[in-house]
N, C-alpha and C. Protein backbone atom coordinates (compact mmCIF):
# COMPACT_ATOMS: atom_id res chain seq x y z
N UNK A 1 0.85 -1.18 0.00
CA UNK A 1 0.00 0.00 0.00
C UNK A 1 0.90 1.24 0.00
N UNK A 2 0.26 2.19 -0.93
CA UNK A 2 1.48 3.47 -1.20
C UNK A 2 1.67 4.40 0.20
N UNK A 3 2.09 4.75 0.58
CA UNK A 3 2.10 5.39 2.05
C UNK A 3 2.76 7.09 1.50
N UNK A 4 2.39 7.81 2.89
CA UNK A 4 2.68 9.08 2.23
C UNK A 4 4.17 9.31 1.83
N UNK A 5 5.32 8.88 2.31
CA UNK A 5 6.68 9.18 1.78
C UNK A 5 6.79 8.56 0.28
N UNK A 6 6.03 7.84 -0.23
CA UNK A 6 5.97 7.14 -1.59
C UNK A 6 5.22 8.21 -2.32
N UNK A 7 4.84 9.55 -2.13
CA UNK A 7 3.97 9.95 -2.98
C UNK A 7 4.06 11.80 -2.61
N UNK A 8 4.82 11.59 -1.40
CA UNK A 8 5.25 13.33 -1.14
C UNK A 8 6.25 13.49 -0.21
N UNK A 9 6.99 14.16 0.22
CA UNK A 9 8.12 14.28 1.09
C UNK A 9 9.41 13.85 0.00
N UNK A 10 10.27 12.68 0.67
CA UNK A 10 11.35 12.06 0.02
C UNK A 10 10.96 11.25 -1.17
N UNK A 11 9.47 10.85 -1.65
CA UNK A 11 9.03 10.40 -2.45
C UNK A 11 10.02 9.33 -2.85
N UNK A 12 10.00 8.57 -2.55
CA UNK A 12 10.81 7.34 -2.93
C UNK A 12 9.74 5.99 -2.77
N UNK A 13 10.54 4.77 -2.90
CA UNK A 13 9.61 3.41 -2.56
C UNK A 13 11.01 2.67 -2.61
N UNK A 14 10.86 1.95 -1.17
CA UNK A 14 11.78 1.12 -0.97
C UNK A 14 10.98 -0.41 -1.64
N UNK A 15 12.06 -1.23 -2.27
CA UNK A 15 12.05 -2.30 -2.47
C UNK A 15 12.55 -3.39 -1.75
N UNK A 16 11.20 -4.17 -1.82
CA UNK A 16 11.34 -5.43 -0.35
C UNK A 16 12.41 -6.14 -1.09
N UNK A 17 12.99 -6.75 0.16
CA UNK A 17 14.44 -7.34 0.20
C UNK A 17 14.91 -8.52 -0.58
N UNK A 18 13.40 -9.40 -0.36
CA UNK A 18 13.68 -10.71 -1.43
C UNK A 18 13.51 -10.67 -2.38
N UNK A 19 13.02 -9.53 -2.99
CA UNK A 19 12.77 -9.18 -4.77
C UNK A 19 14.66 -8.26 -5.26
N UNK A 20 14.79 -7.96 -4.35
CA UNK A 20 15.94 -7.01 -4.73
C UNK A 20 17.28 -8.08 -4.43
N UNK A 21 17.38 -9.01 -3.74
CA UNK A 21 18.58 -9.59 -4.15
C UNK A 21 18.24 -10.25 -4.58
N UNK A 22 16.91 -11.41 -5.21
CA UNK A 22 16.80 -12.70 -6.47
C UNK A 22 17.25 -11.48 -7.51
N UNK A 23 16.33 -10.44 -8.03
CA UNK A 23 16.52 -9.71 -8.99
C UNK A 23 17.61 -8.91 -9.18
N UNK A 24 18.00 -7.79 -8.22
CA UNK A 24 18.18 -6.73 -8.51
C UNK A 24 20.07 -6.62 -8.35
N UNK A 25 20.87 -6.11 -9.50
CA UNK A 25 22.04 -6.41 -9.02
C UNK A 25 22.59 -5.43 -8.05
N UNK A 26 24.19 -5.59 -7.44
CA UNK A 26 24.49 -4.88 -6.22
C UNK A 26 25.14 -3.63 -6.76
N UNK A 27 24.45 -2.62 -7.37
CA UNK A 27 24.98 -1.55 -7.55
C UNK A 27 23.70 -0.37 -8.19
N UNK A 28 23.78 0.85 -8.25
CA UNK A 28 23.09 1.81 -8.88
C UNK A 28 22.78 1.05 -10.26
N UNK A 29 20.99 1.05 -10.41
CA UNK A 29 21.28 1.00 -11.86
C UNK A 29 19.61 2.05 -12.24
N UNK A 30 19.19 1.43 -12.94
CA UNK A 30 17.94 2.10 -14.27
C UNK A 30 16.95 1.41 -14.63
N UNK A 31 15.87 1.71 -13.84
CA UNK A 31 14.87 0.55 -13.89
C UNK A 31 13.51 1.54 -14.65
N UNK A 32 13.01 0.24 -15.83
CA UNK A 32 11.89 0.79 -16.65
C UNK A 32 10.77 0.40 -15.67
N UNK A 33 9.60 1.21 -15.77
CA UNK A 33 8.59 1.17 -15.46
C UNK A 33 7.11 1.19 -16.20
N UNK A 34 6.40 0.11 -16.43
CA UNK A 34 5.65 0.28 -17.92
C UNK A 34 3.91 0.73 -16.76
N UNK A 35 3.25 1.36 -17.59
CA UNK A 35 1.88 1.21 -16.86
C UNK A 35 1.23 0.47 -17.63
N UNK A 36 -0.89 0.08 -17.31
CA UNK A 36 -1.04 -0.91 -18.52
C UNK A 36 -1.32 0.04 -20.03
N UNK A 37 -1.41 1.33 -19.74
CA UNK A 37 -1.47 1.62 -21.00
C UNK A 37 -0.07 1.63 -22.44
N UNK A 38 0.80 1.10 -21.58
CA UNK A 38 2.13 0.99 -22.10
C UNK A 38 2.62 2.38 -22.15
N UNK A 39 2.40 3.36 -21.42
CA UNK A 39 3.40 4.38 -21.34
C UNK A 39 4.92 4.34 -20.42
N UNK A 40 6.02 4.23 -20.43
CA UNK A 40 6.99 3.90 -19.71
C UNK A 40 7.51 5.14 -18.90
N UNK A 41 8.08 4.77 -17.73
CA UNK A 41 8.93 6.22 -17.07
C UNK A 41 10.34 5.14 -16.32
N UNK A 42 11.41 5.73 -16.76
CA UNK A 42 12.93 5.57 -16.12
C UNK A 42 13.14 5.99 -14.65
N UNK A 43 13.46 4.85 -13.87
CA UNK A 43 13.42 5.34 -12.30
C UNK A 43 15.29 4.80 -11.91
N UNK A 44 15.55 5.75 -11.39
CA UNK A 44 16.94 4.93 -10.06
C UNK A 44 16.40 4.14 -9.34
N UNK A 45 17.45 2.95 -9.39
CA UNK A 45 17.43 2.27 -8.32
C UNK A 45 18.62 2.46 -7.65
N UNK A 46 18.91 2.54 -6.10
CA UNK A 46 19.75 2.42 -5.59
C UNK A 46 19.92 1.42 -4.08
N UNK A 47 21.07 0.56 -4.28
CA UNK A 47 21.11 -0.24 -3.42
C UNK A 47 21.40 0.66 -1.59
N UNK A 48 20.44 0.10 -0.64
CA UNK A 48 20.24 0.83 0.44
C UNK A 48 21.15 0.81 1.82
N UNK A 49 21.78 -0.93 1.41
CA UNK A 49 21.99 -1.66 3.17
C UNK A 49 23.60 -1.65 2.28
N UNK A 50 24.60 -2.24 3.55
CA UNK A 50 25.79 -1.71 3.44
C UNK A 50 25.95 -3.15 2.28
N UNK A 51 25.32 -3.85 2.61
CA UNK A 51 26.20 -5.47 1.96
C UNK A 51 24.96 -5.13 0.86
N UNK A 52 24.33 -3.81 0.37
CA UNK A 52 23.58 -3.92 -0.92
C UNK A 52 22.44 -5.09 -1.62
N UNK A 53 21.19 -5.10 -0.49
CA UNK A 53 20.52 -6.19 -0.86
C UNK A 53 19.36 -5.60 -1.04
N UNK A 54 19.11 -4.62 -0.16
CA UNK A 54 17.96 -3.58 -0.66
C UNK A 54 18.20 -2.20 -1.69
N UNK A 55 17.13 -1.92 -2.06
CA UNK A 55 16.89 -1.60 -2.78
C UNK A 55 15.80 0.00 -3.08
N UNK A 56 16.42 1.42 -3.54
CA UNK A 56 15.03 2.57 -2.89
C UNK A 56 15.08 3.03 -4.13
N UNK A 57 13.92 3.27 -4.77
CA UNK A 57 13.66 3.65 -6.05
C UNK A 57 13.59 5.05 -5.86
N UNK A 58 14.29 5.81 -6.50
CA UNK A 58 14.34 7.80 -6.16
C UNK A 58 13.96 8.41 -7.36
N UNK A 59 15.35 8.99 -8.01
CA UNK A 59 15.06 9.65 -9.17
C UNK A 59 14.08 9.14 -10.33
N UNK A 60 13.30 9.83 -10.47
CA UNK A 60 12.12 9.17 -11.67
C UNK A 60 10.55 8.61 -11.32
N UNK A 61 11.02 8.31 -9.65
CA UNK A 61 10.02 7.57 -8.55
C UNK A 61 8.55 8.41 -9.06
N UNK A 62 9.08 9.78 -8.88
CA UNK A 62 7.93 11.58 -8.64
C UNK A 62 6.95 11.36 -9.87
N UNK A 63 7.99 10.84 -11.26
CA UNK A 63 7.08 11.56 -12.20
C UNK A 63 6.30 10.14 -12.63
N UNK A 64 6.20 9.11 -12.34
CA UNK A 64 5.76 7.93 -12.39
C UNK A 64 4.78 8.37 -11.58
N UNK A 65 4.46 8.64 -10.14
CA UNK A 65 3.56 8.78 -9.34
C UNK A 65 2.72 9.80 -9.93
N UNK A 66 3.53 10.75 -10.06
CA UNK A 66 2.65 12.23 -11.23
C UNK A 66 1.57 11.53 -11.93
N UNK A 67 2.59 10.79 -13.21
CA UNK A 67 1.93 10.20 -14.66
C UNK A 67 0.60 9.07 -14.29
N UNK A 68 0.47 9.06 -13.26
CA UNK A 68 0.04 7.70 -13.15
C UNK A 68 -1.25 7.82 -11.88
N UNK A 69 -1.31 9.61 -11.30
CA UNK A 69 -2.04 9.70 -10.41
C UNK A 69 -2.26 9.38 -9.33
N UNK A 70 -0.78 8.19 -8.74
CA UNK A 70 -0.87 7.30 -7.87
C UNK A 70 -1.09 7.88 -6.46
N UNK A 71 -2.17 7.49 -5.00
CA UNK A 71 -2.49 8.67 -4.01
C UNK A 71 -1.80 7.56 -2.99
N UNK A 72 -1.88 8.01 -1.72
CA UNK A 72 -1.83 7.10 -0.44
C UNK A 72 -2.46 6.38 -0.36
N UNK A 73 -2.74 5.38 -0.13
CA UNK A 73 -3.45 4.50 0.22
C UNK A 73 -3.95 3.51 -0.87
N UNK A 74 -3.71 3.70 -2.34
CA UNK A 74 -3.38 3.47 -3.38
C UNK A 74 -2.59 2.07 -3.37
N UNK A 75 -2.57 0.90 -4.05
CA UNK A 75 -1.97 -0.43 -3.97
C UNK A 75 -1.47 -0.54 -5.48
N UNK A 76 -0.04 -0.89 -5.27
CA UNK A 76 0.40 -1.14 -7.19
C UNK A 76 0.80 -2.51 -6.71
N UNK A 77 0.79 -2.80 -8.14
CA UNK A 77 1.83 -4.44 -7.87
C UNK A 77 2.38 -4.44 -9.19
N UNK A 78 3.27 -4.66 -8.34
CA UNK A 78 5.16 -4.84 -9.67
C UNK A 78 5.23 -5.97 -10.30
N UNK A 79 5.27 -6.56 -11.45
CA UNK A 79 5.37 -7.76 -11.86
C UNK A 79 6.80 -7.79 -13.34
N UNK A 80 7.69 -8.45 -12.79
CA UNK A 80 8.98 -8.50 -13.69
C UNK A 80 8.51 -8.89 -15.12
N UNK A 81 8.85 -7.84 -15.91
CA UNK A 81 8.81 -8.00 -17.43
C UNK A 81 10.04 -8.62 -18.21
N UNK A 82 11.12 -8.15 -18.07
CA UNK A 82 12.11 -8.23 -18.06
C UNK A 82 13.21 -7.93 -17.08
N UNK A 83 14.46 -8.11 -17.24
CA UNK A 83 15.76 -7.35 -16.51
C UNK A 83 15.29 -6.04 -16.02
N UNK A 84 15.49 -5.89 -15.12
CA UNK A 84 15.10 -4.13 -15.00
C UNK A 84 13.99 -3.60 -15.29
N UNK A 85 13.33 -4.65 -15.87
CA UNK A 85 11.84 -4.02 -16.29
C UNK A 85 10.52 -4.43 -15.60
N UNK A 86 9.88 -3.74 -14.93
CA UNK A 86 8.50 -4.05 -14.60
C UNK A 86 7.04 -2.96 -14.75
N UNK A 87 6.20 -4.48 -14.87
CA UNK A 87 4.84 -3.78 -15.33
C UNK A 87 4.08 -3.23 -14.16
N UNK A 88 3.50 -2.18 -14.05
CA UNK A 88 2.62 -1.70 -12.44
C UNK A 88 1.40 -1.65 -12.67
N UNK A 89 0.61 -2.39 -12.27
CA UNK A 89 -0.80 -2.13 -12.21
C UNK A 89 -1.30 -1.58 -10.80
N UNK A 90 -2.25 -0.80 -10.88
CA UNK A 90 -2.38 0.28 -9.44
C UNK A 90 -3.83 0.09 -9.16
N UNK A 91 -4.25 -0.15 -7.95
CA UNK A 91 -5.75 -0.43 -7.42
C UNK A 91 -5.57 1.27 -7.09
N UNK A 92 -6.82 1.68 -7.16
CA UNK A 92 -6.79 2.91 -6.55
C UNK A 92 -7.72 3.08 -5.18
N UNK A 93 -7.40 3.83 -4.15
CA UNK A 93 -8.06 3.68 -2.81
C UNK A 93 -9.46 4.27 -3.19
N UNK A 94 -10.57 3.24 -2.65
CA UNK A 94 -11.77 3.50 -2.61
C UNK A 94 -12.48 3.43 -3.74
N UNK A 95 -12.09 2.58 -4.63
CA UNK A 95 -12.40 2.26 -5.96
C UNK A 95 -13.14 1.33 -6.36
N UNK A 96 -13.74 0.45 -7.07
CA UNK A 96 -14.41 -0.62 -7.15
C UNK A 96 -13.73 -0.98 -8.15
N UNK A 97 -13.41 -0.24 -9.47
CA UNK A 97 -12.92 -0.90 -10.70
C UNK A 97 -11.47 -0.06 -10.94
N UNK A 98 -10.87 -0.84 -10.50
CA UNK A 98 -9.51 -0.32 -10.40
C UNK A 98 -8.54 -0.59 -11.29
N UNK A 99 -7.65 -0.37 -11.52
CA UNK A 99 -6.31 0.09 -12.80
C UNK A 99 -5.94 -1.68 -13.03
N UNK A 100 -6.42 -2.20 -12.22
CA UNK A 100 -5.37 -4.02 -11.87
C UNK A 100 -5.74 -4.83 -12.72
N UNK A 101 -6.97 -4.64 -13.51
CA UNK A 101 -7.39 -5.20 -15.02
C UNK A 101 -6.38 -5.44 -16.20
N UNK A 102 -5.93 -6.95 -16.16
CA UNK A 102 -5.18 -6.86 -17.18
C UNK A 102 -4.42 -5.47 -18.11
């Protein structure tokens, strides 16, 4: 669930730990972000913990949330497309028919 630092303040989204070391390698890299309408936005990733297993999505995080309307309380789910690449589908809070439709 999107919480307010995911959407104002430091606007970032940390990435849970077991997705970021199966996936994610141990250094800065450039992660695509597709929505379902297939519009894409380029985000940083940067590794968080000293031995680099987590993972905080920053630069690029803002205009994804912008493009995409995403609020608090708001639910996306990440699903690996490729390397570096994932698709987001977004429930929106208080919604009935929400973004998560194929």
């Amino acid at each position: 669930m999107i919480k307010t630092f995911n959407v104002d303040g430091p606007r970032i989204l940390n990435v849970p730990h077991q997705f970021s070391k199966a996936h994610l390698p141990n250094r800065k890299i450039k992660i695509i972000l597709h929505n379902l309408k297939g519009e894409q936005w380029t985000v940083n990733s940067v590794p968080t913990t000293r031995v680099n297993t987590d993972h905080t999505l920053c630069g690029g995080w803002v205009n994804f949330v912008r493009g995409n309307n995403i609020k608090v309380g708001d639910v996306c789910i990440f699903e690996l497309i490729h390397e570096c690449e994932l698709r987001v589908r977004v429930a929106e809070v208080g919604k009935d028919d929400s973004r998560l439709e194929n």
